[in-house]
PDB file of N, CA and C in Angstrom:
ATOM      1  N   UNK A   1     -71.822 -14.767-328.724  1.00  0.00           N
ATOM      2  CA  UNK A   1     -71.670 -15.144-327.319  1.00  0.00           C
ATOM      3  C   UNK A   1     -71.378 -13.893-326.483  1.00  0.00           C
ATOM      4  N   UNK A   2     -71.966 -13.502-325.316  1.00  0.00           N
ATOM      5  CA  UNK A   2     -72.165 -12.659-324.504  1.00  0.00           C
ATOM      6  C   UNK A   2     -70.786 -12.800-323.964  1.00  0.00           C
ATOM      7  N   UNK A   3     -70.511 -11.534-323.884  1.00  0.00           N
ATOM      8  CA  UNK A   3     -68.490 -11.616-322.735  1.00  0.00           C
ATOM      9  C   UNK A   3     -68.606 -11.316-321.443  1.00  0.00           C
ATOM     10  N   UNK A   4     -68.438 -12.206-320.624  1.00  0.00           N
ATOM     11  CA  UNK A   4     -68.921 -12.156-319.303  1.00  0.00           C
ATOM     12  C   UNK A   4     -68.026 -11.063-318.493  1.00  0.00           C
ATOM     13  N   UNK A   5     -68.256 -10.800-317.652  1.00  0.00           N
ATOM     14  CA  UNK A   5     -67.319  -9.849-316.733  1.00  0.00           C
ATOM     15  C   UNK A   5     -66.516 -10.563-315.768  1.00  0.00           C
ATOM     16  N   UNK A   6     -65.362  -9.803-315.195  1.00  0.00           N
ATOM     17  CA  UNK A   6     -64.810 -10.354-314.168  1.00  0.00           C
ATOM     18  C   UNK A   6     -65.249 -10.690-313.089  1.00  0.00           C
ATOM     19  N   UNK A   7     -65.144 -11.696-312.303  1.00  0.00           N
ATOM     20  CA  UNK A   7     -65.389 -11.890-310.628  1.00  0.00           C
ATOM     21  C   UNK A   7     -64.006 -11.053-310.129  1.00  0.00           C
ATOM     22  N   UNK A   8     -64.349 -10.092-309.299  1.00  0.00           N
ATOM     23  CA  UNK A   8     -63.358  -9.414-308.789  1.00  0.00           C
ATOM     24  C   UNK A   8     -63.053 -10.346-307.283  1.00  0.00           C
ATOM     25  N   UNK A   9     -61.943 -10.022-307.253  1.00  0.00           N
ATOM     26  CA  UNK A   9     -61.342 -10.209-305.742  1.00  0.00           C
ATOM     27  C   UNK A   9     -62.179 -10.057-304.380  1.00  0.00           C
ATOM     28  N   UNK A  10     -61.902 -10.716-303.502  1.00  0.00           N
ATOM     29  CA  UNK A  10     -63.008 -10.559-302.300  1.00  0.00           C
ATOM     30  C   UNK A  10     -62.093 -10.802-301.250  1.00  0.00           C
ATOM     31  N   UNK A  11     -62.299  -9.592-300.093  1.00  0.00           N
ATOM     32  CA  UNK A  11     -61.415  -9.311-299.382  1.00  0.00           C
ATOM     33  C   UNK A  11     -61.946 -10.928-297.685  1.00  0.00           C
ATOM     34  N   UNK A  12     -63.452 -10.426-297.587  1.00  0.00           N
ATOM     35  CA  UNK A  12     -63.795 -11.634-296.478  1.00  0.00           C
ATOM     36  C   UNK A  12     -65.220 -11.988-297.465  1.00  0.00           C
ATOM     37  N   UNK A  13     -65.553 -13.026-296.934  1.00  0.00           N
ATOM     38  CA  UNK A  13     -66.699 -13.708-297.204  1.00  0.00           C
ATOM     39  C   UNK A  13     -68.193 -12.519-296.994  1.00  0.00           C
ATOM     40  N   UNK A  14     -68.182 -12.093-296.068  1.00  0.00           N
ATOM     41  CA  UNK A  14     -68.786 -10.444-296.211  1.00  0.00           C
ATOM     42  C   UNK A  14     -69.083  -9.878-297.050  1.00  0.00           C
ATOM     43  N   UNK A  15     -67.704  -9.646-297.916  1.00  0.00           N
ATOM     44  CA  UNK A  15     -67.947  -8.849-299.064  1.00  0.00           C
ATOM     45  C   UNK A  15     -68.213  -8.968-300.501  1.00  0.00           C
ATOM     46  N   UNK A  16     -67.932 -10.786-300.543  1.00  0.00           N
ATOM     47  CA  UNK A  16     -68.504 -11.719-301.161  1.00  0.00           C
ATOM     48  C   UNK A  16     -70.118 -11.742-301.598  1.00  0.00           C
ATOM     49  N   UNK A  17     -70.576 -11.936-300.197  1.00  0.00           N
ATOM     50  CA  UNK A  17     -72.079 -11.909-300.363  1.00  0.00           C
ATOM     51  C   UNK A  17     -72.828 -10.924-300.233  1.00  0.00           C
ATOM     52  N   UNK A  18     -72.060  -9.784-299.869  1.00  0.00           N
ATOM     53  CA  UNK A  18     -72.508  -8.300-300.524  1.00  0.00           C
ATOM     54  C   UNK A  18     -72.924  -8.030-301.897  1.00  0.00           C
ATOM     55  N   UNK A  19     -71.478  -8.593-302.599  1.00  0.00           N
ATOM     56  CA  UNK A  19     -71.556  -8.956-304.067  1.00  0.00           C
ATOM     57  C   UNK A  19     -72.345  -9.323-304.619  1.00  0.00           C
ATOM     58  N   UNK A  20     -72.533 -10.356-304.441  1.00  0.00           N
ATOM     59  CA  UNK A  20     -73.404 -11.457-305.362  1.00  0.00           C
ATOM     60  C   UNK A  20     -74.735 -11.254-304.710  1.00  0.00           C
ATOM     61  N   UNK A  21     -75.607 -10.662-303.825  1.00  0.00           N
ATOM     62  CA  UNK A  21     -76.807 -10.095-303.459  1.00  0.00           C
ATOM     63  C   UNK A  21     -76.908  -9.071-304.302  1.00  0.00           C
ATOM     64  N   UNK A  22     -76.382  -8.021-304.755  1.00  0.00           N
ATOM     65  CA  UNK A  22     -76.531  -6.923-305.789  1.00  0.00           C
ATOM     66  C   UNK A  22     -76.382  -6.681-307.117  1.00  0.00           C
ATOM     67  N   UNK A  23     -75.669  -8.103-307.624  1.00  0.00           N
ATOM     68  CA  UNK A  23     -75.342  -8.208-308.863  1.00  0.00           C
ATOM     69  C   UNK A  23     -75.966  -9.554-309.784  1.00  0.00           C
ATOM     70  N   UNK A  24     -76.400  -9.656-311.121  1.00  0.00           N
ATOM     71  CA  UNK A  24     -76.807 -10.729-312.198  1.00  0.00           C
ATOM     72  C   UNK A  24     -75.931 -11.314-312.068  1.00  0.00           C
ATOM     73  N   UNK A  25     -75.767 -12.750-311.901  1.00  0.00           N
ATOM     74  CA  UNK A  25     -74.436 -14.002-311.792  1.00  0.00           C
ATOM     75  C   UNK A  25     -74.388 -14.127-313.296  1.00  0.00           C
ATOM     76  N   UNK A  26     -75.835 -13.676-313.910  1.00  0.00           N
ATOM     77  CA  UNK A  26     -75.278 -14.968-315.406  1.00  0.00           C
ATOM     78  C   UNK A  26     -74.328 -13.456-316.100  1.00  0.00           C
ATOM     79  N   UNK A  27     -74.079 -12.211-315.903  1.00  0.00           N
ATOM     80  CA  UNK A  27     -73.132 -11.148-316.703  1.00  0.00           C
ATOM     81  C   UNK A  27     -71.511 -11.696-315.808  1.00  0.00           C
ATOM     82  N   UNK A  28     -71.393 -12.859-314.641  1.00  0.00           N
ATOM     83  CA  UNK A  28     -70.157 -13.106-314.522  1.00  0.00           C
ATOM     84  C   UNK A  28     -69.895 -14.540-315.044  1.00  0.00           C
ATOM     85  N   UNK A  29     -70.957 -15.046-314.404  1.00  0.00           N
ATOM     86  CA  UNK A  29     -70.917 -17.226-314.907  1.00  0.00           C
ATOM     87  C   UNK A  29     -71.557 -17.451-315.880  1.00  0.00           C
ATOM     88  N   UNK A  30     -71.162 -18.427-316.904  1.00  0.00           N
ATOM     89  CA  UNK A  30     -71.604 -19.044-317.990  1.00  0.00           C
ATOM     90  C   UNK A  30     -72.676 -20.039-317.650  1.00  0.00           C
ATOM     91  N   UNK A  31     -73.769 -20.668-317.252  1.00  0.00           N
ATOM     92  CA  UNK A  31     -73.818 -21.550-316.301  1.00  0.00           C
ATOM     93  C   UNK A  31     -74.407 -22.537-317.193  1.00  0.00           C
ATOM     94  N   UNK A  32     -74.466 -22.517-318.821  1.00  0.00           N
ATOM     95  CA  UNK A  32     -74.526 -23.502-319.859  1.00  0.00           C
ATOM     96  C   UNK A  32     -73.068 -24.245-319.617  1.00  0.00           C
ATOM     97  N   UNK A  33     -71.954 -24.227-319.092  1.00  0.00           N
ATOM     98  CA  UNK A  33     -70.615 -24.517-319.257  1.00  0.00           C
ATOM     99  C   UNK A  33     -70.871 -25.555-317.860  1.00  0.00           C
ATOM    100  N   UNK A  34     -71.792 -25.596-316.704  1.00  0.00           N
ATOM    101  CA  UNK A  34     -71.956 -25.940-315.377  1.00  0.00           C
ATOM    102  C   UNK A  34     -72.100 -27.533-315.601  1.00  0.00           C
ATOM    103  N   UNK A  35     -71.573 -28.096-314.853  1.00  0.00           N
ATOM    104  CA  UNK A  35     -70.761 -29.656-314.155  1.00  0.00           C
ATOM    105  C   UNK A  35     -71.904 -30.019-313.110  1.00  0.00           C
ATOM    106  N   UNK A  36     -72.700 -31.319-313.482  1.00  0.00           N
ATOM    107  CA  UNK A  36     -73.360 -31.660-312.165  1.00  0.00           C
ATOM    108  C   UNK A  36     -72.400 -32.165-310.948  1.00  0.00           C
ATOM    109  N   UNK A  37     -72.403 -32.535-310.099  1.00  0.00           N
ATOM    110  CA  UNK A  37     -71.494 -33.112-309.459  1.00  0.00           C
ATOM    111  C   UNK A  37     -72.223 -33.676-308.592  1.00  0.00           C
ATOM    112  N   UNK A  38     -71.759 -35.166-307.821  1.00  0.00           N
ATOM    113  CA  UNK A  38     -72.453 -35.668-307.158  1.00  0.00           C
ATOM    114  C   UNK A  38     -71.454 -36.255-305.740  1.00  0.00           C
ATOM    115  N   UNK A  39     -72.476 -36.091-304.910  1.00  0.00           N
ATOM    116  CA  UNK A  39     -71.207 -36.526-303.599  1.00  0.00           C
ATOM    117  C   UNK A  39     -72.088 -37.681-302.587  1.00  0.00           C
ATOM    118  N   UNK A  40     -71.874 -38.636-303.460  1.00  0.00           N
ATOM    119  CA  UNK A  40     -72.996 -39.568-302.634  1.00  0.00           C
ATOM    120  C   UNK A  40     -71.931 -40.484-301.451  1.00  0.00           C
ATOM    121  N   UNK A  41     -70.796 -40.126-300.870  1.00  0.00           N
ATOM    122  CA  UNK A  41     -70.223 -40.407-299.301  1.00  0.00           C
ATOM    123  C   UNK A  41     -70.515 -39.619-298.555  1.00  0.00           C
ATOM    124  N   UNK A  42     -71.351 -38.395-299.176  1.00  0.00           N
ATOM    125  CA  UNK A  42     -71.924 -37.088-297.815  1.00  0.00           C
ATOM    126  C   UNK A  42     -72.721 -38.238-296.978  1.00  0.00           C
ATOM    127  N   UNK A  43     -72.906 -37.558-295.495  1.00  0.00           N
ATOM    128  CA  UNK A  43     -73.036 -38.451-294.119  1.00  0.00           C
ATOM    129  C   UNK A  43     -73.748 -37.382-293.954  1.00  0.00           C
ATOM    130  N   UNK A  44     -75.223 -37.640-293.166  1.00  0.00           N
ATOM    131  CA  UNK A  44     -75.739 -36.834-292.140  1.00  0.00           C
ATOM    132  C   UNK A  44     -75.182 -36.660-290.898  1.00  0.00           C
ATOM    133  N   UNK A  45     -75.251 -35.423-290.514  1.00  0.00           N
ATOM    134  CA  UNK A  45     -75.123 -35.120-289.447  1.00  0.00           C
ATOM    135  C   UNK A  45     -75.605 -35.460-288.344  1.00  0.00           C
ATOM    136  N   UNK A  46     -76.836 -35.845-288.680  1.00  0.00           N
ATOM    137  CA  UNK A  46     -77.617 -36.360-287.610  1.00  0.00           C
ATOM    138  C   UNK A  46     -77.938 -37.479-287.892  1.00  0.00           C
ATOM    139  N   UNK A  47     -78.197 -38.626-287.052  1.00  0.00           N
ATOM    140  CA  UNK A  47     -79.141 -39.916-287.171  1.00  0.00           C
ATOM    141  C   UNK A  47     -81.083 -40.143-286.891  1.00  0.00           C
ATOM    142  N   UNK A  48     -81.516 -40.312-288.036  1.00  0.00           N
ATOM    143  CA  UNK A  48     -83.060 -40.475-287.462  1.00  0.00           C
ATOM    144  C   UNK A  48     -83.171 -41.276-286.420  1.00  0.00           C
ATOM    145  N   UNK A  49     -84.028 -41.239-285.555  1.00  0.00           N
ATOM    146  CA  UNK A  49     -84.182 -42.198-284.661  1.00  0.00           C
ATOM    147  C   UNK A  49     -85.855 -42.520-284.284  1.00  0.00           C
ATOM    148  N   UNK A  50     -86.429 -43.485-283.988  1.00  0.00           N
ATOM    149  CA  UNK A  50     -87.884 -43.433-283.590  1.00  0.00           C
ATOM    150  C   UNK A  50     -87.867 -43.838-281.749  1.00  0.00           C
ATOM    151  N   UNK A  51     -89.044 -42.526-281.370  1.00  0.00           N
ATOM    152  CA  UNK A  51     -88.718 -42.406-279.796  1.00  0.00           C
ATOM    153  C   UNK A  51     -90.368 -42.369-279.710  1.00  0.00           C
ATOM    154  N   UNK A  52     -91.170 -42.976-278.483  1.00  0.00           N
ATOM    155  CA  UNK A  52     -92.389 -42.910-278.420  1.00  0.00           C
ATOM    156  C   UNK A  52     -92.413 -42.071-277.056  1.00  0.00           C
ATOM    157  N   UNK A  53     -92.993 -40.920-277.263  1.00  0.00           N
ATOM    158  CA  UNK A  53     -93.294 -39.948-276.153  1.00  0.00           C
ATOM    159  C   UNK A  53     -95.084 -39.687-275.756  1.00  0.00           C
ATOM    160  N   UNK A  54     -95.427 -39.506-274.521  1.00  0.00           N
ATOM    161  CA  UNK A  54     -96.616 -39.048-274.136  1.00  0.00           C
ATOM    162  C   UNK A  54     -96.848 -37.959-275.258  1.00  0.00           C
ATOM    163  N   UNK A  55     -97.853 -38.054-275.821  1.00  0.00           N
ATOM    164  CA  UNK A  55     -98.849 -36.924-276.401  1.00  0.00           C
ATOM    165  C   UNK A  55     -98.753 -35.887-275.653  1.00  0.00           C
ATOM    166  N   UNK A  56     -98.685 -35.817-274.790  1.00  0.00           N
ATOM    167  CA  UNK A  56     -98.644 -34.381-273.581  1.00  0.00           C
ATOM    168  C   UNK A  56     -97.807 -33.547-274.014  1.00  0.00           C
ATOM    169  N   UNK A  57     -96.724 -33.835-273.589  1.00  0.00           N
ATOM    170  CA  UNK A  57     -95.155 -33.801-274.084  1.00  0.00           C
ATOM    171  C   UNK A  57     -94.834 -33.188-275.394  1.00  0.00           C
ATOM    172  N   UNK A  58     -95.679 -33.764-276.239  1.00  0.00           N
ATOM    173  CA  UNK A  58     -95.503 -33.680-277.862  1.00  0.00           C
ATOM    174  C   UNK A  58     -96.225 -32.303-278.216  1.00  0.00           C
ATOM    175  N   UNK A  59     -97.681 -32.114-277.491  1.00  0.00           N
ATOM    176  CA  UNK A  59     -98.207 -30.947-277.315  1.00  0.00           C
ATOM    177  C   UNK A  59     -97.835 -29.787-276.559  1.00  0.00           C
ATOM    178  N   UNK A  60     -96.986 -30.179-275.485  1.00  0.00           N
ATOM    179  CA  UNK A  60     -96.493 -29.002-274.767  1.00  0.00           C
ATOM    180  C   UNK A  60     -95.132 -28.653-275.670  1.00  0.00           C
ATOM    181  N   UNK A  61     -94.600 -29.452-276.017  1.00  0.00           N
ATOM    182  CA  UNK A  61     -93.335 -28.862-277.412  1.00  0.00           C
ATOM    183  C   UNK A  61     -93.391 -28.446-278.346  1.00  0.00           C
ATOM    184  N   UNK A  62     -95.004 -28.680-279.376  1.00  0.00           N
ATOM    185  CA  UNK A  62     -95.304 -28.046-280.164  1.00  0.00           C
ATOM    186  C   UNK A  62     -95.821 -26.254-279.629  1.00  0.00           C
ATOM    187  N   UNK A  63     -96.409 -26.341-278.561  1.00  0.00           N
ATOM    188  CA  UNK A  63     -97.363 -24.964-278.186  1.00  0.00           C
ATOM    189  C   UNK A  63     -95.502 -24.184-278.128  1.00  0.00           C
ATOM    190  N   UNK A  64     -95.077 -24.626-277.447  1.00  0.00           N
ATOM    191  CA  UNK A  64     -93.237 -23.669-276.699  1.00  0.00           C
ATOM    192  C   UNK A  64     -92.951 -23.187-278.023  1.00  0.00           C
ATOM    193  N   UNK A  65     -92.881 -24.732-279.264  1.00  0.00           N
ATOM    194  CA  UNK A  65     -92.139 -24.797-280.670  1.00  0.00           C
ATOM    195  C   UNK A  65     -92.665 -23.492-281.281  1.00  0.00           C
ATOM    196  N   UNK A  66     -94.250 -23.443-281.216  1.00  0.00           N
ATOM    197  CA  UNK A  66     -94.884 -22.143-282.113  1.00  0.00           C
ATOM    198  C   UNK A  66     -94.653 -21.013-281.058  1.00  0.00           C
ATOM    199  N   UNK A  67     -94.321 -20.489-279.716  1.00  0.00           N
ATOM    200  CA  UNK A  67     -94.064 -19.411-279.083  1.00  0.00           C
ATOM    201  C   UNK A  67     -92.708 -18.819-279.840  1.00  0.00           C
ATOM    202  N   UNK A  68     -91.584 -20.037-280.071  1.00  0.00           N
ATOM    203  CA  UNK A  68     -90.345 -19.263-280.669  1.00  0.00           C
ATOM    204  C   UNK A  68     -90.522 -19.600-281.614  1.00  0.00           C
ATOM    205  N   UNK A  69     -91.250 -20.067-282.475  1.00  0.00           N
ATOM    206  CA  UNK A  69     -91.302 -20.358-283.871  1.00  0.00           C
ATOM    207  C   UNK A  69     -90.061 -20.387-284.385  1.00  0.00           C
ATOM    208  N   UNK A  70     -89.969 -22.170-284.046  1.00  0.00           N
ATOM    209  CA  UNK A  70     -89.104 -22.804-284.348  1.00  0.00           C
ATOM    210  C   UNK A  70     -89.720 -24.146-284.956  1.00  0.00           C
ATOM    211  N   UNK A  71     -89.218 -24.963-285.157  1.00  0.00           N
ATOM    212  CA  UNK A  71     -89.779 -26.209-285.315  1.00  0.00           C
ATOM    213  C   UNK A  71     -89.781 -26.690-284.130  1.00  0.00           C
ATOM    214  N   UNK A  72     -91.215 -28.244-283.838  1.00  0.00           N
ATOM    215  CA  UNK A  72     -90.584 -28.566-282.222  1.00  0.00           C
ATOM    216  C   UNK A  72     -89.942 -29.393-282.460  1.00  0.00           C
ATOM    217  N   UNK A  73     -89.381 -30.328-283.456  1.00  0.00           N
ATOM    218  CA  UNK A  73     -88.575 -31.503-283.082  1.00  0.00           C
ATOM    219  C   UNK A  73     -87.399 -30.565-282.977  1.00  0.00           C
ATOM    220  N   UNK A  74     -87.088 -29.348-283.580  1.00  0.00           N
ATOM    221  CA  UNK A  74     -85.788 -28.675-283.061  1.00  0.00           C
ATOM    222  C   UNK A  74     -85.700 -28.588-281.432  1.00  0.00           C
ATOM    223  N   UNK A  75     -86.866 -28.286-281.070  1.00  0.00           N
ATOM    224  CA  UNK A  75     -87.238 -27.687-279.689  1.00  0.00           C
ATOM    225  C   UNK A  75     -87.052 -29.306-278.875  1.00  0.00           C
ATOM    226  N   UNK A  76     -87.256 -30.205-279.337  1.00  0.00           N
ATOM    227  CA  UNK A  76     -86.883 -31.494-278.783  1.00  0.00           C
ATOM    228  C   UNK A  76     -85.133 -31.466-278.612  1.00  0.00           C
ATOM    229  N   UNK A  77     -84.835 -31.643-279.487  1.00  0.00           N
ATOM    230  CA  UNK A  77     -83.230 -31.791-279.571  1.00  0.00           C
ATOM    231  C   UNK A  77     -82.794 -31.160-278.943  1.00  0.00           C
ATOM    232  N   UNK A  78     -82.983 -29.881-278.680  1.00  0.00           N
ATOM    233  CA  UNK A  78     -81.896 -28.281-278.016  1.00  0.00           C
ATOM    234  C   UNK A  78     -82.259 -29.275-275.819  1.00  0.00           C
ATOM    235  N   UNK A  79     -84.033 -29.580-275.832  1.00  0.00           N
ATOM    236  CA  UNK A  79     -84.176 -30.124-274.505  1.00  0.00           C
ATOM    237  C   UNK A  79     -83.059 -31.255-274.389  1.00  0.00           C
ATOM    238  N   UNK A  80     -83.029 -32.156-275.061  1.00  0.00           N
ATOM    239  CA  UNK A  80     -82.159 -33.328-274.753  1.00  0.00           C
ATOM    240  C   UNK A  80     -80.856 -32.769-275.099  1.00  0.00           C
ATOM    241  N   UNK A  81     -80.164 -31.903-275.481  1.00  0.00           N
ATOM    242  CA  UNK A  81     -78.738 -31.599-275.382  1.00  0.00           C
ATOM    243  C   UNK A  81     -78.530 -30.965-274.026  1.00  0.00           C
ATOM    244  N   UNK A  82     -79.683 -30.389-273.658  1.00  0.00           N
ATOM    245  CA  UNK A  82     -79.361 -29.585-272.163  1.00  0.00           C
ATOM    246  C   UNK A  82     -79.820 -30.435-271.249  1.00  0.00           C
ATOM    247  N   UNK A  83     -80.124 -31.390-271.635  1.00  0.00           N
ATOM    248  CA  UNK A  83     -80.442 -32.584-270.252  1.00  0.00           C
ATOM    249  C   UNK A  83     -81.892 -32.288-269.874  1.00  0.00           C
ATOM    250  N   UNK A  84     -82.532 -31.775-269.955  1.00  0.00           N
ATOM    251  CA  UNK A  84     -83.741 -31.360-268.992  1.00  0.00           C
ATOM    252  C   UNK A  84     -85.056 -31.773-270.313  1.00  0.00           C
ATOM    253  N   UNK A  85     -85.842 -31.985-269.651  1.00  0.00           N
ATOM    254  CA  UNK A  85     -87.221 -33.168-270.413  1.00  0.00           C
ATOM    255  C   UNK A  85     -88.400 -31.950-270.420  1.00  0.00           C
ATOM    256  N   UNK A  86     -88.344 -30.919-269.576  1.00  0.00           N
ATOM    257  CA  UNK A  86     -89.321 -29.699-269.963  1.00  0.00           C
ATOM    258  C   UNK A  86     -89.231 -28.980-270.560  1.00  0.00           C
ATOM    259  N   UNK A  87     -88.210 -28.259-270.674  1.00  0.00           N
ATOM    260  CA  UNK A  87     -87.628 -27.310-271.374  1.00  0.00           C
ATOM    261  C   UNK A  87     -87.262 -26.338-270.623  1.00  0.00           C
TER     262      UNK A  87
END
């Protein structure tokens, strides 16, 4: 059996993922020893909802959506949090 190394101390989360971007996890974690775990009371954050919009609309949010290449139903949501239906 391979002797794993220490996880050293981590001063912020920063330096954490400094870490573990530059280094093999399996020379610190065993991950044959790894626990499924399941969390089936997790809640979305969000609620689906079905909304029928002009095609127009749907096309002018997709063309904006691919300018910032974003998704457009993101590009939907960010319009309706700021109130405004154009963008």
């Amino acid at each position: 059996m391979k002797k794993l190394k220490t996880i050293p101390h981590f001063k912020t989360e920063a330096e954490e993922r400094a870490f573990w971007s530059r280094v093999d996890s399996t020379e610190y974690v065993d991950y044959s020893k790894a626990q499924r775990w399941v969390f089936p009371n997790l809640k979305l954050s969000s609620v689906p909802i079905t909304i029928r919009l002009p095609e127009s609309l749907i096309m002018r949010a997709k063309l904006r959506a691919h300018q910032q290449d974003i998704p457009y139903q993101s590009l939907i949501k960010q319009w309706i949090f700021k109130g405004t239906a154009l963008g």
